[in-house]
N, C-alpha and C. Protein backbone atom coordinates (compact mmCIF):
# COMPACT_ATOMS: atom_id res chain seq x y z
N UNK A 1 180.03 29.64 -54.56
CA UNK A 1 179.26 30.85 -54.28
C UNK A 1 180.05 32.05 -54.78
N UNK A 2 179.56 33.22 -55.47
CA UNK A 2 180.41 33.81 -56.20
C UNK A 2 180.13 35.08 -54.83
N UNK A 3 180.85 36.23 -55.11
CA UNK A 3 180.87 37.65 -54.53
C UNK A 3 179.72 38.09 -54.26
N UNK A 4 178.73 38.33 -55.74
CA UNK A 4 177.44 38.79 -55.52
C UNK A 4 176.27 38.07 -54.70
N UNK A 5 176.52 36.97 -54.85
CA UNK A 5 175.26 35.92 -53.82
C UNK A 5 175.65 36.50 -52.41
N UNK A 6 176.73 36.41 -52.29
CA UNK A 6 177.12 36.30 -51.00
C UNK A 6 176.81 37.33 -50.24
N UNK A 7 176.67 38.72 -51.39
CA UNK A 7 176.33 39.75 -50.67
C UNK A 7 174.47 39.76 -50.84
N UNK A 8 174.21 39.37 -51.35
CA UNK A 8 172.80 38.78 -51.44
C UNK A 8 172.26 37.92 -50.25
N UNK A 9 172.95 37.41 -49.51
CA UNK A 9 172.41 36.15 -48.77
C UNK A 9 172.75 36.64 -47.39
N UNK A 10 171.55 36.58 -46.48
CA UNK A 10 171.23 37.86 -45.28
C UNK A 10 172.49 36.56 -44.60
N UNK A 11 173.29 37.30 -43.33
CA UNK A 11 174.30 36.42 -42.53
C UNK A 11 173.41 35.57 -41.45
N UNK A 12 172.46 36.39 -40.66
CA UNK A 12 171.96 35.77 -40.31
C UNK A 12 170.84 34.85 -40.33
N UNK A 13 170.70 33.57 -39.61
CA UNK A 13 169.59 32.40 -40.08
C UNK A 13 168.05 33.14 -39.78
N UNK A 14 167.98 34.22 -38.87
CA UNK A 14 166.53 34.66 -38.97
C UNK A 14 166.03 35.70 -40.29
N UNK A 15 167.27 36.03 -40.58
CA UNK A 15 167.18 37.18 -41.86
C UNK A 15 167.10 35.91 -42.80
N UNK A 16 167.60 35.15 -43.29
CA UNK A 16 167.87 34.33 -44.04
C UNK A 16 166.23 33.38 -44.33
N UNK A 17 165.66 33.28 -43.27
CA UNK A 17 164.40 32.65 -43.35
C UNK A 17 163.42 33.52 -43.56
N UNK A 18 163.54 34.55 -43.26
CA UNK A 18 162.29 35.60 -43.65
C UNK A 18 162.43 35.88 -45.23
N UNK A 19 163.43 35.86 -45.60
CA UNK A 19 164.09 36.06 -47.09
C UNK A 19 162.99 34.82 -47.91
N UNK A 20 163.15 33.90 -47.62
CA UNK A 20 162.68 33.03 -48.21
C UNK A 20 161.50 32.55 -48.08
N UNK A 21 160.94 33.09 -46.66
CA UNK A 21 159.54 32.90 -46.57
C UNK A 21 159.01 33.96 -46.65
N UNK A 22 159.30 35.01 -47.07
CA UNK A 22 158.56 36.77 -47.75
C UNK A 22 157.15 36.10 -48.35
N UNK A 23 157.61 35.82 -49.52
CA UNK A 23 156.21 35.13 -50.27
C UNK A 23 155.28 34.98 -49.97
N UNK A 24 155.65 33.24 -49.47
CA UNK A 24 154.50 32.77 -49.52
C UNK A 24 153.86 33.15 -47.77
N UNK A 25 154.14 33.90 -46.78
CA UNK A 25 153.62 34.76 -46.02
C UNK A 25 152.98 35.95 -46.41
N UNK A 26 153.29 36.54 -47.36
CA UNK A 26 152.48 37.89 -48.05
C UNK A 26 151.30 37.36 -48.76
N UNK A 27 150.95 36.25 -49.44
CA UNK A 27 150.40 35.30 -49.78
C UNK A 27 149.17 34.92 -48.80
N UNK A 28 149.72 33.99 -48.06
CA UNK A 28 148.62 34.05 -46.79
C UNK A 28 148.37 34.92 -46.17
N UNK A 29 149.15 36.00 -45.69
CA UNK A 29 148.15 36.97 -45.56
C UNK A 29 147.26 37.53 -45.90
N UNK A 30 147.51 37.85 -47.27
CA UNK A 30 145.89 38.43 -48.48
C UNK A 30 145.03 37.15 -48.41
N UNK A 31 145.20 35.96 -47.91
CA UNK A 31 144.13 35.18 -47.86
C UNK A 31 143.48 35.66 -46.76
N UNK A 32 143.83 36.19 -45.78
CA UNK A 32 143.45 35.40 -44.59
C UNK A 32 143.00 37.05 -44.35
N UNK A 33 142.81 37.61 -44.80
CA UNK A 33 142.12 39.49 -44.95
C UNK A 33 141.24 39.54 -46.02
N UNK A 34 141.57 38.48 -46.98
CA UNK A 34 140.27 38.13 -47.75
C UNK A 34 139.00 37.88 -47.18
N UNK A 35 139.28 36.75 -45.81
CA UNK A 35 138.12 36.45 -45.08
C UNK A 35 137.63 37.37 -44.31
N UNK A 36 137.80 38.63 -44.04
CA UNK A 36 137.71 39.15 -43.11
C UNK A 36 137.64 38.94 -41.81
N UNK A 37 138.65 38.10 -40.94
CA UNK A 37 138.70 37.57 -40.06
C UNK A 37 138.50 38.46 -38.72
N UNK A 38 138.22 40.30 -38.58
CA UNK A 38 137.89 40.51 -37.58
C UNK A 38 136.73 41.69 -38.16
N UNK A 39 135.85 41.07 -38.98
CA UNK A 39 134.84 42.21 -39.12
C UNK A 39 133.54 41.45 -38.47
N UNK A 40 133.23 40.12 -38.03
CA UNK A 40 131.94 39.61 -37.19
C UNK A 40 132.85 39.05 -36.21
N UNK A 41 132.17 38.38 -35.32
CA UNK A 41 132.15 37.78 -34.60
C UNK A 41 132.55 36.02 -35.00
N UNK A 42 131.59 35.81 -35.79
CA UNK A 42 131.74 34.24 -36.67
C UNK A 42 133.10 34.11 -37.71
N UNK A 43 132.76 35.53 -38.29
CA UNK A 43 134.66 35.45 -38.78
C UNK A 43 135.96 35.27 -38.19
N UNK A 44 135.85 35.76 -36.85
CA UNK A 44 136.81 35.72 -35.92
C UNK A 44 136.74 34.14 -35.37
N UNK A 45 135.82 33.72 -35.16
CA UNK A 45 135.68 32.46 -34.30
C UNK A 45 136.18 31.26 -35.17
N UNK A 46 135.75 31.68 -36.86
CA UNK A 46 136.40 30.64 -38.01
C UNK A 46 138.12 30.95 -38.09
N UNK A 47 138.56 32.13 -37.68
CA UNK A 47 139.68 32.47 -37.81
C UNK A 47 140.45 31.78 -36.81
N UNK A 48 140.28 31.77 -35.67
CA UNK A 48 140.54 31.32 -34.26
C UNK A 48 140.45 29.60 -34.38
N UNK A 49 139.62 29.09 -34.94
CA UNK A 49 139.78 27.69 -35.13
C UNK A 49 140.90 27.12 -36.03
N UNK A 50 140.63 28.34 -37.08
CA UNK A 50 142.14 27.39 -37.98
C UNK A 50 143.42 27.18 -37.49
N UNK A 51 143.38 28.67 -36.80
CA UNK A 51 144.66 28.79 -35.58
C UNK A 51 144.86 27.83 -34.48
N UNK A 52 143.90 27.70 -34.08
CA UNK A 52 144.08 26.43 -33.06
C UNK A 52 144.08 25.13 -33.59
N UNK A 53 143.36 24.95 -34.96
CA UNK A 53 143.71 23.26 -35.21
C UNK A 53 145.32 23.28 -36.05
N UNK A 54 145.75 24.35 -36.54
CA UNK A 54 146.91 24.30 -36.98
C UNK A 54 147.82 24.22 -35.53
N UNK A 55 148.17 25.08 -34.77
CA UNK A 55 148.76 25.23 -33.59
C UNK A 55 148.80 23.94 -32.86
N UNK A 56 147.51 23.36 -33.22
CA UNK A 56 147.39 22.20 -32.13
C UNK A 56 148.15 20.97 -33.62
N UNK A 57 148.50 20.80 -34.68
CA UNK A 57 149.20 19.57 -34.85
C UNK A 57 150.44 19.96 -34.35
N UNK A 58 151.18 21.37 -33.97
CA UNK A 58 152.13 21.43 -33.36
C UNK A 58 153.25 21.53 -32.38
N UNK A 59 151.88 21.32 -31.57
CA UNK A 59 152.29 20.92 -29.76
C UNK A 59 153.57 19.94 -30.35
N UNK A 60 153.72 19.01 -30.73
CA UNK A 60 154.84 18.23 -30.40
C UNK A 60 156.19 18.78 -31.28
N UNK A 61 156.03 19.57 -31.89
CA UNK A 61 157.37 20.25 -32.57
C UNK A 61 157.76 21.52 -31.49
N UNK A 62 156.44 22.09 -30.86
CA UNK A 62 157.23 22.97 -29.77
C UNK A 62 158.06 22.28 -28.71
N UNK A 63 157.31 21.07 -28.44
CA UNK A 63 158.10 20.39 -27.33
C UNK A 63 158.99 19.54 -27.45
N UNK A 64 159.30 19.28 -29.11
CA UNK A 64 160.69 18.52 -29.13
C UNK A 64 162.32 19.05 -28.27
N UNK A 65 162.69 18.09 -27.80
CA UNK A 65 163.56 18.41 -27.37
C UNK A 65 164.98 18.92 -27.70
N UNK A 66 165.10 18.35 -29.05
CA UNK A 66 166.19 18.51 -29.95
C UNK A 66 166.02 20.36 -30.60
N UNK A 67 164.45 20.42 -31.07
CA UNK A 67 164.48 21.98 -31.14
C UNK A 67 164.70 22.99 -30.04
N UNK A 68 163.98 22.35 -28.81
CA UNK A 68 164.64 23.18 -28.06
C UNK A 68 165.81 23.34 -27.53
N UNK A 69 166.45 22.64 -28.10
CA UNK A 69 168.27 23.15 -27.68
C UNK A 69 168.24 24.34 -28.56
N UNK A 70 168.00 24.49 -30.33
CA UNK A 70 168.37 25.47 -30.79
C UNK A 70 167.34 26.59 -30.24
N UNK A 71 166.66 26.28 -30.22
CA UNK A 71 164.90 27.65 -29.53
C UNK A 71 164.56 27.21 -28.25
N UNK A 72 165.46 27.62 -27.08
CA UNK A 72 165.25 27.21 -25.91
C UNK A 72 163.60 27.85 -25.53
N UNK A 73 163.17 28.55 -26.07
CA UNK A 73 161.67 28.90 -25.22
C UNK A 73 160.76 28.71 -26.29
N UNK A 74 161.07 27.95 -27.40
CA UNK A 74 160.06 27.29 -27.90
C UNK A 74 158.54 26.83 -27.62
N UNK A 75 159.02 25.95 -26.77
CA UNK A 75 157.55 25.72 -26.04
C UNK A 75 156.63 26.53 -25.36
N UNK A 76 157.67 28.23 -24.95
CA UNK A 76 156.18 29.18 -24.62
C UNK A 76 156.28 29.91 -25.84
N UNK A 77 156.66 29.66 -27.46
CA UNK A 77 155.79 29.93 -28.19
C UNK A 77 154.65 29.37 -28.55
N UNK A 78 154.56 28.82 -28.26
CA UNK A 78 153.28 27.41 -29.03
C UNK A 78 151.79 28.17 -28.29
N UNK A 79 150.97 28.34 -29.50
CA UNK A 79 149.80 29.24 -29.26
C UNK A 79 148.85 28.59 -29.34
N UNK A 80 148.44 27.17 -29.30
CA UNK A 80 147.53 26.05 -29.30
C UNK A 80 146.44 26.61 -27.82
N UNK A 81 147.12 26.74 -26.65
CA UNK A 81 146.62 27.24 -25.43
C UNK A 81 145.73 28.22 -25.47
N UNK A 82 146.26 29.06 -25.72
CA UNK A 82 145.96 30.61 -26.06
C UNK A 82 144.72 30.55 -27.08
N UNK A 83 144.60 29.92 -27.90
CA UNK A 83 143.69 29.96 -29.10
C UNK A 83 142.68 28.62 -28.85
N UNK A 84 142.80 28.28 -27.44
CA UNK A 84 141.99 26.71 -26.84
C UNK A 84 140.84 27.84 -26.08
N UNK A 85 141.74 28.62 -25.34
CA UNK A 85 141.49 29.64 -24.65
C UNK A 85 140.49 30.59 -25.32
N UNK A 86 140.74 31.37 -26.52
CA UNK A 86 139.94 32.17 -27.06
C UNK A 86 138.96 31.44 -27.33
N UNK A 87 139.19 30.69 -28.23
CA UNK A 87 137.85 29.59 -28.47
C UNK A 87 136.34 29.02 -27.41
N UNK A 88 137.19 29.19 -26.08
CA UNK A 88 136.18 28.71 -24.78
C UNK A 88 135.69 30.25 -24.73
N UNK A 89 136.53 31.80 -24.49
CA UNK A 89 135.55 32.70 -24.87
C UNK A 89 134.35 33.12 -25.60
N UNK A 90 134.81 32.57 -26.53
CA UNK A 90 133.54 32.98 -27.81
C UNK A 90 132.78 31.88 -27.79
N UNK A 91 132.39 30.77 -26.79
CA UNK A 91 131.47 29.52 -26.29
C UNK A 91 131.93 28.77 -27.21
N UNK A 92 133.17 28.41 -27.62
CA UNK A 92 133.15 27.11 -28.94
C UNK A 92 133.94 26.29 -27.80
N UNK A 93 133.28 25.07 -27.71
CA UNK A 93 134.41 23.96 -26.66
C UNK A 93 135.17 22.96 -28.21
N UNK A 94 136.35 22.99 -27.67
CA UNK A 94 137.89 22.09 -28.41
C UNK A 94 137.28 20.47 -29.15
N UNK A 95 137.80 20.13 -29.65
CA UNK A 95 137.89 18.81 -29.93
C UNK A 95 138.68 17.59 -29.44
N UNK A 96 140.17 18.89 -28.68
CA UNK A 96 141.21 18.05 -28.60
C UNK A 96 141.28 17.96 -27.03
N UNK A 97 141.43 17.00 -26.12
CA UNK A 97 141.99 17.45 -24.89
C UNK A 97 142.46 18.50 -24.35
N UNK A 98 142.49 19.30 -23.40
CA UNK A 98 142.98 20.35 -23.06
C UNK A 98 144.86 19.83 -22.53
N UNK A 99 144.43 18.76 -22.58
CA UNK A 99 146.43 18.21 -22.06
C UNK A 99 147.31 18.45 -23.45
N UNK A 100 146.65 18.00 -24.63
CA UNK A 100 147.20 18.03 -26.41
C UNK A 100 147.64 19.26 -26.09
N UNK A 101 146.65 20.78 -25.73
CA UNK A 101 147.06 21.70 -26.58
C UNK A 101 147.83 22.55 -25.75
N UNK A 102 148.58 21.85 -24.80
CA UNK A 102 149.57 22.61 -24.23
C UNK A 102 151.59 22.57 -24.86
């Protein structure tokens, strides 16, 4: 690693990951404002599903145990609930158990 990388390369691992995920997050975002996800009602509700079927393959990476040593409150990030939740607002019932998406 020469001088200049080094001063290039953020110290910390949360700077360090945003560095590298800039992209393709700026990326999905212009997708996902493409859809207009809060100008109806039905946009929001298509928005809210992707969120929850994505969220929901990840119930078990919030609750691994090995991550949560490094991200001890991991598991109250996990937004599967929350977006099970919105979803029963706007009358759409889940696919998945309500036990999965905790």
């Amino acid at each position: 690693m020469t001088a200049s990388s080094t001063a290039e390369r953020p110290s910390l691992r949360s700077q360090r990951l945003n560095q590298i995920t800039h992209e393709p997050h700026t990326k999905l975002d212009a997708l996902v404002k493409a859809h207009a996800p809060f100008e109806t009602q039905a946009n929001f509700a298509r928005f809210v599903v992707a969120q929850y079927l994505f969220q929901s393959e990840l119930v078990a990476l919030y609750n691994d145990a090995e991550l949560i040593k490094i991200v001890p409150d991991l598991a109250e990030r996990c937004r599967a609930e929350a977006a099970r939740l919105d979803l029963a607002d706007l009358g759409y019932r889940t696919c998945l158990p309500r036990s999965r998406a905790h």
